[in-house]
N, C-alpha and C. Protein backbone atom coordinates (compact mmCIF):
# COMPACT_ATOMS: atom_id res chain seq x y z
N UNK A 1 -17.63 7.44 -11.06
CA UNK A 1 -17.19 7.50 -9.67
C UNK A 1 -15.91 8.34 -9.58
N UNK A 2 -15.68 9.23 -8.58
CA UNK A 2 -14.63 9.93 -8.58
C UNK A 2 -13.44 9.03 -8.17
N UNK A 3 -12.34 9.47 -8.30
CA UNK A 3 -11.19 8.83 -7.42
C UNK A 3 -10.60 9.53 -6.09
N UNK A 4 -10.83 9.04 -5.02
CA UNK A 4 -11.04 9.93 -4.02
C UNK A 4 -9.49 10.42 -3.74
N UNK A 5 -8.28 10.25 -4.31
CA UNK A 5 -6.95 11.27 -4.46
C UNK A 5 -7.38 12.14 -4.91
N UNK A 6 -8.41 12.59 -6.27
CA UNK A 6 -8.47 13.88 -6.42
C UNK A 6 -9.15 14.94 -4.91
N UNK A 7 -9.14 14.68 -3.81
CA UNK A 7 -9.43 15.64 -2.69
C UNK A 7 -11.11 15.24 -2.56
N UNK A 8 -11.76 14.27 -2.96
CA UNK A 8 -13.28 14.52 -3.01
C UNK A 8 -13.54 12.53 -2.45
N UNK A 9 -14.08 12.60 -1.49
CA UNK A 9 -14.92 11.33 -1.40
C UNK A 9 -15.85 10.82 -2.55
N UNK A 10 -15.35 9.54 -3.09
CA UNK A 10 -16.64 9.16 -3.77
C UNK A 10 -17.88 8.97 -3.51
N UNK A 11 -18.14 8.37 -2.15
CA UNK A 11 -19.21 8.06 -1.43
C UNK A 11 -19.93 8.99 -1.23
N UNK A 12 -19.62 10.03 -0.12
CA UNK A 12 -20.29 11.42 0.30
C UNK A 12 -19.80 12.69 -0.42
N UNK A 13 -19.01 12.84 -1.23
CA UNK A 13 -18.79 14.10 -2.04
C UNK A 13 -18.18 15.07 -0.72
N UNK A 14 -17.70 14.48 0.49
CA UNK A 14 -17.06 15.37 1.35
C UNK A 14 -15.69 15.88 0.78
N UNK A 15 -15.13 16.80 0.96
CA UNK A 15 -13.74 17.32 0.06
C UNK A 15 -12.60 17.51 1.33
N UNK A 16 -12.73 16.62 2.29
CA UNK A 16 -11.35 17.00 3.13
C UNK A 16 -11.47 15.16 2.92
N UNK A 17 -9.71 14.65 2.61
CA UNK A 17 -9.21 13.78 2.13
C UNK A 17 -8.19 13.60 3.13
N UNK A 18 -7.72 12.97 4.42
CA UNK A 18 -6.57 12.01 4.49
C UNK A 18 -5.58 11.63 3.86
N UNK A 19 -4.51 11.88 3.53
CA UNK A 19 -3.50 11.03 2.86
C UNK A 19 -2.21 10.52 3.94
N UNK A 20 -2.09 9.23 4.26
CA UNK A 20 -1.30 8.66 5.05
C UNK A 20 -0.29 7.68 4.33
N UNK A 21 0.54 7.47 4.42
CA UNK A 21 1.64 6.24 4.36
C UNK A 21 1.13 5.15 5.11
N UNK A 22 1.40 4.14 4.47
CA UNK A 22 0.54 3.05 5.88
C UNK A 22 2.26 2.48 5.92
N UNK A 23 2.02 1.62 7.37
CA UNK A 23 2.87 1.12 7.81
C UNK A 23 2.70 0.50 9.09
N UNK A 24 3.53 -0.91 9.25
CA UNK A 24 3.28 -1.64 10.31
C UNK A 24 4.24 -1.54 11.20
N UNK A 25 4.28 -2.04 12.64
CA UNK A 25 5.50 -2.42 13.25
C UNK A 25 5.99 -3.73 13.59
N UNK A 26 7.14 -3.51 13.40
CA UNK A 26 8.01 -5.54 13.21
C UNK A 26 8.47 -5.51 14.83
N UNK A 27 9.48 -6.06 14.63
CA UNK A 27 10.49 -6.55 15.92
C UNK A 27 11.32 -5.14 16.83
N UNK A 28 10.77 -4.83 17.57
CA UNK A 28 11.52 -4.01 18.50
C UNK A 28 10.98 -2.23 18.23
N UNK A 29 9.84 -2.67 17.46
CA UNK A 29 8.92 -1.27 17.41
C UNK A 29 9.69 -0.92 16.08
N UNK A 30 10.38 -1.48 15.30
CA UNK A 30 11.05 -0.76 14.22
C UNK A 30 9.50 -1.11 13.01
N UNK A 31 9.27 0.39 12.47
CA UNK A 31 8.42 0.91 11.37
C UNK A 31 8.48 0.10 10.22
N UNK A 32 7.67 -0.47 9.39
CA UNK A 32 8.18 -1.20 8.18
C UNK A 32 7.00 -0.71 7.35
N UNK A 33 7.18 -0.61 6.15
CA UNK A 33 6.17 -0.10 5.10
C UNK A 33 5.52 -0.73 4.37
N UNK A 34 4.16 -0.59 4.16
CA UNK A 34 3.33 -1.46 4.32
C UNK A 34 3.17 -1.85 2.67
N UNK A 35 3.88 -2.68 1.87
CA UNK A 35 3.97 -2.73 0.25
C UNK A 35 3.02 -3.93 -0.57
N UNK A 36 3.04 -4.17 -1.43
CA UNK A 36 2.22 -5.08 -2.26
C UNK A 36 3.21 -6.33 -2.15
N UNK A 37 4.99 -6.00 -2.26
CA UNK A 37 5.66 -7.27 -1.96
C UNK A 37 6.58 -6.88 -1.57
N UNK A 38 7.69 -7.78 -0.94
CA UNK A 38 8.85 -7.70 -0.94
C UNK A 38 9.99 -8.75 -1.55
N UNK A 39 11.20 -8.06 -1.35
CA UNK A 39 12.19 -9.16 -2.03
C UNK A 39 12.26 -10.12 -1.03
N UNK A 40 12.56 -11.31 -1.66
CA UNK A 40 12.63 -12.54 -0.51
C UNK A 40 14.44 -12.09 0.02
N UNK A 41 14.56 -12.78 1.09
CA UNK A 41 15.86 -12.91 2.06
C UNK A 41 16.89 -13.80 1.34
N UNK A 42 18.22 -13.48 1.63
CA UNK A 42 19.22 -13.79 1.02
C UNK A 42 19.43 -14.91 2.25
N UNK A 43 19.34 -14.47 3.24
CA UNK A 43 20.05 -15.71 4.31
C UNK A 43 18.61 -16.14 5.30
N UNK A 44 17.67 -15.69 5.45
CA UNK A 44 16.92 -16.27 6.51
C UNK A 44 15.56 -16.40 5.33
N UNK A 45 14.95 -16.92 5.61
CA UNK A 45 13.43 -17.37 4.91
C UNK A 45 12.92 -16.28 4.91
N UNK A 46 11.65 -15.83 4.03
CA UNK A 46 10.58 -14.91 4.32
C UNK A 46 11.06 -13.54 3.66
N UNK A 47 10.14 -12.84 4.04
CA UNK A 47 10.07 -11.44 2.72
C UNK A 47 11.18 -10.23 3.25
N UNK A 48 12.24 -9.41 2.83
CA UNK A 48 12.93 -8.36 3.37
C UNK A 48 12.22 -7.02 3.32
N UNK A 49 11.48 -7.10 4.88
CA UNK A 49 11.11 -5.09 4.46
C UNK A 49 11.93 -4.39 4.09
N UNK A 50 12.89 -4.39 4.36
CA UNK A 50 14.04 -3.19 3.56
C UNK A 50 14.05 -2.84 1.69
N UNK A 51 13.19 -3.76 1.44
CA UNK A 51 13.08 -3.73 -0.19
C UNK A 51 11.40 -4.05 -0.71
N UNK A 52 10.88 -2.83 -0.51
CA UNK A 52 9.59 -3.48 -0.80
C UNK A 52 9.33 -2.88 -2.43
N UNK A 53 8.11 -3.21 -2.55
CA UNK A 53 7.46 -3.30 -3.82
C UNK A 53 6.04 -2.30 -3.81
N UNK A 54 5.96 -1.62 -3.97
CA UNK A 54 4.23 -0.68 -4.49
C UNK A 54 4.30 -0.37 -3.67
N UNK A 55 4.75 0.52 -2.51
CA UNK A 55 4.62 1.05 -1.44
C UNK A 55 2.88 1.64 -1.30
N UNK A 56 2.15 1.29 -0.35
CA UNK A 56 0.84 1.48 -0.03
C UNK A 56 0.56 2.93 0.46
N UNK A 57 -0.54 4.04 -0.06
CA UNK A 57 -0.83 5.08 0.73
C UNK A 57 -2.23 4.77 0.93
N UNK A 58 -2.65 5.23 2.11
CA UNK A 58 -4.13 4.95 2.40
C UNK A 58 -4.61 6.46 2.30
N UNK A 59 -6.05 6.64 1.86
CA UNK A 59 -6.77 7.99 1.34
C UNK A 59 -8.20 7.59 2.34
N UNK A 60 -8.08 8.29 3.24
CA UNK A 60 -9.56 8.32 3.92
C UNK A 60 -9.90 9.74 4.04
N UNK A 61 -11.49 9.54 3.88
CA UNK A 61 -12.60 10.46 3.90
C UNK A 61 -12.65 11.31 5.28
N UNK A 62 -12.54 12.15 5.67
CA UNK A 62 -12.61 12.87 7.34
C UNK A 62 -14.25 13.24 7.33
N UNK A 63 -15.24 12.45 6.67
CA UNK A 63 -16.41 12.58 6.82
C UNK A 63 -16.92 11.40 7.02
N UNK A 64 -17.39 10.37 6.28
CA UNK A 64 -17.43 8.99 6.62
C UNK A 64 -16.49 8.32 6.98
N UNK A 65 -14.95 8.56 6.41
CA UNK A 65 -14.31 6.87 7.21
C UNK A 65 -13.78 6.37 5.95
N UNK A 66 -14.47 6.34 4.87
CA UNK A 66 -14.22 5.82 3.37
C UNK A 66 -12.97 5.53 3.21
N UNK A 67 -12.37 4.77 2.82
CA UNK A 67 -10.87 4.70 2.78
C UNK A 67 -10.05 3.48 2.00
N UNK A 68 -9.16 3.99 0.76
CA UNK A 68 -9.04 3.25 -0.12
C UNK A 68 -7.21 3.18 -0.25
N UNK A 69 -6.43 1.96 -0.47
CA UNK A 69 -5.51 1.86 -0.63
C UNK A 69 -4.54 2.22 -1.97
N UNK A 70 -3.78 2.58 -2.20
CA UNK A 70 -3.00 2.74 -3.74
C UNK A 70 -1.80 2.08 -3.73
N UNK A 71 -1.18 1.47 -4.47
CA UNK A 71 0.47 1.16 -4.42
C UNK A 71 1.21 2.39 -5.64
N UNK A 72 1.92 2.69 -4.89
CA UNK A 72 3.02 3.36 -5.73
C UNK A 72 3.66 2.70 -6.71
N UNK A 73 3.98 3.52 -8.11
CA UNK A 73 4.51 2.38 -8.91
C UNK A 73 3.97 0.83 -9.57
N UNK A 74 2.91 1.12 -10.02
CA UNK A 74 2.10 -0.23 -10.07
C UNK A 74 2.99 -1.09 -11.20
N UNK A 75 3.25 -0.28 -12.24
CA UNK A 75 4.32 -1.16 -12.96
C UNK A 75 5.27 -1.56 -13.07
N UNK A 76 5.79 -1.51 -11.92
CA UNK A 76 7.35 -1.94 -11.28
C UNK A 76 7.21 -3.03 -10.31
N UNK A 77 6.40 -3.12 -9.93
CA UNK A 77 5.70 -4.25 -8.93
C UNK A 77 6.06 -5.55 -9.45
N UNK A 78 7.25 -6.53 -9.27
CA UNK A 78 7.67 -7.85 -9.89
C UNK A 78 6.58 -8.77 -9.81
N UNK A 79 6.58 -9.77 -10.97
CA UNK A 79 5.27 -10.51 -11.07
C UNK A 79 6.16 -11.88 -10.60
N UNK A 80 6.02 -13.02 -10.07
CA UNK A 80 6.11 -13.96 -9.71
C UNK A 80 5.84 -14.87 -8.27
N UNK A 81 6.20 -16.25 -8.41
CA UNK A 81 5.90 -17.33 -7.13
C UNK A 81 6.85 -16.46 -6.34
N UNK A 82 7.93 -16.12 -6.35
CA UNK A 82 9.07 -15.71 -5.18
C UNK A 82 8.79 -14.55 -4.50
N UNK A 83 7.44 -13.92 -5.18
CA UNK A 83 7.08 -12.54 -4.80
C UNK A 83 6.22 -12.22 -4.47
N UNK A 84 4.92 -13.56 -4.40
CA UNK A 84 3.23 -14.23 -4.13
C UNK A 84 2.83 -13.27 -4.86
N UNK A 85 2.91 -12.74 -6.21
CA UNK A 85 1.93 -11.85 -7.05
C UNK A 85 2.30 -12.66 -8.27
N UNK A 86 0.68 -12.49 -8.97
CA UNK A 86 1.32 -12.90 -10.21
C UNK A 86 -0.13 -11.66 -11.16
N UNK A 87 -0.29 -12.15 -12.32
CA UNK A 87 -1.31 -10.86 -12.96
C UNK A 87 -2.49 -11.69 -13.76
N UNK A 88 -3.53 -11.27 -13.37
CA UNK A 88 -4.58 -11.84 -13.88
C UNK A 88 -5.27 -11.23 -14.71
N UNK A 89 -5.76 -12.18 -15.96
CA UNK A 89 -6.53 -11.17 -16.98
C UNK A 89 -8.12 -11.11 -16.91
C-alpha cells in the first residue's frame, strides 16, 4: 500500500494530495491545534492547547476524499495517565 504523503492516493492512485494542518476552534474563535495530547494545566483542570503533543496533519485525496491523519514527532509524544496515552504492544 502506498503512503499517501508520498503525493499518490492509496485507494485510487490519484496523484494530487491535500496537505492541511488540522485545527479546531476554542473560546472566542481563537485557533487551537489539533494534537495527539496536551500538557495538563497548572491552575485550572483539563489539557493546555498552548503545549501540545504530535501535532496532527491531515493528507486528503482531491479525487475520492481519502484522507488520513499523521502526528508530528511520534517519538516525543509523552506516554502516560496525565496525558490519556499510554503504548500498546
Amino acid at each position: 500500500m502506498h503512503d499517501i504523503r508520498s503525493g499518490r492516493c492509496p485507494l485510487c492512485d490519484h496523484r494530487e494530495i491535500l496537505e492541511a494542518v488540522a485545527a479546531e476552534f476554542g473560546d472566542a474563535g481563537r485557533e487551537v491545534p489539533s494534537a495527539i495530547t496536551y500538557d495538563a494545566r497548572w491552575v485550572l483542570g483539563g489539557r493546555n492547547p498552548s503545549h501540545p503533543h504530535g501535532l496532527l496533519r491531515a493528507y486528503v485525496c482531491r479525487a475520492c476524499g481519502y484522507c488520513q491523519y499523521f502526528a508530528q514527532d511520534p517519538a516525543n509524544i509523552p506516554v502516560g495517565e496525565e496525558y490519556r496515552t499510554r503504548l500498546r504492544a
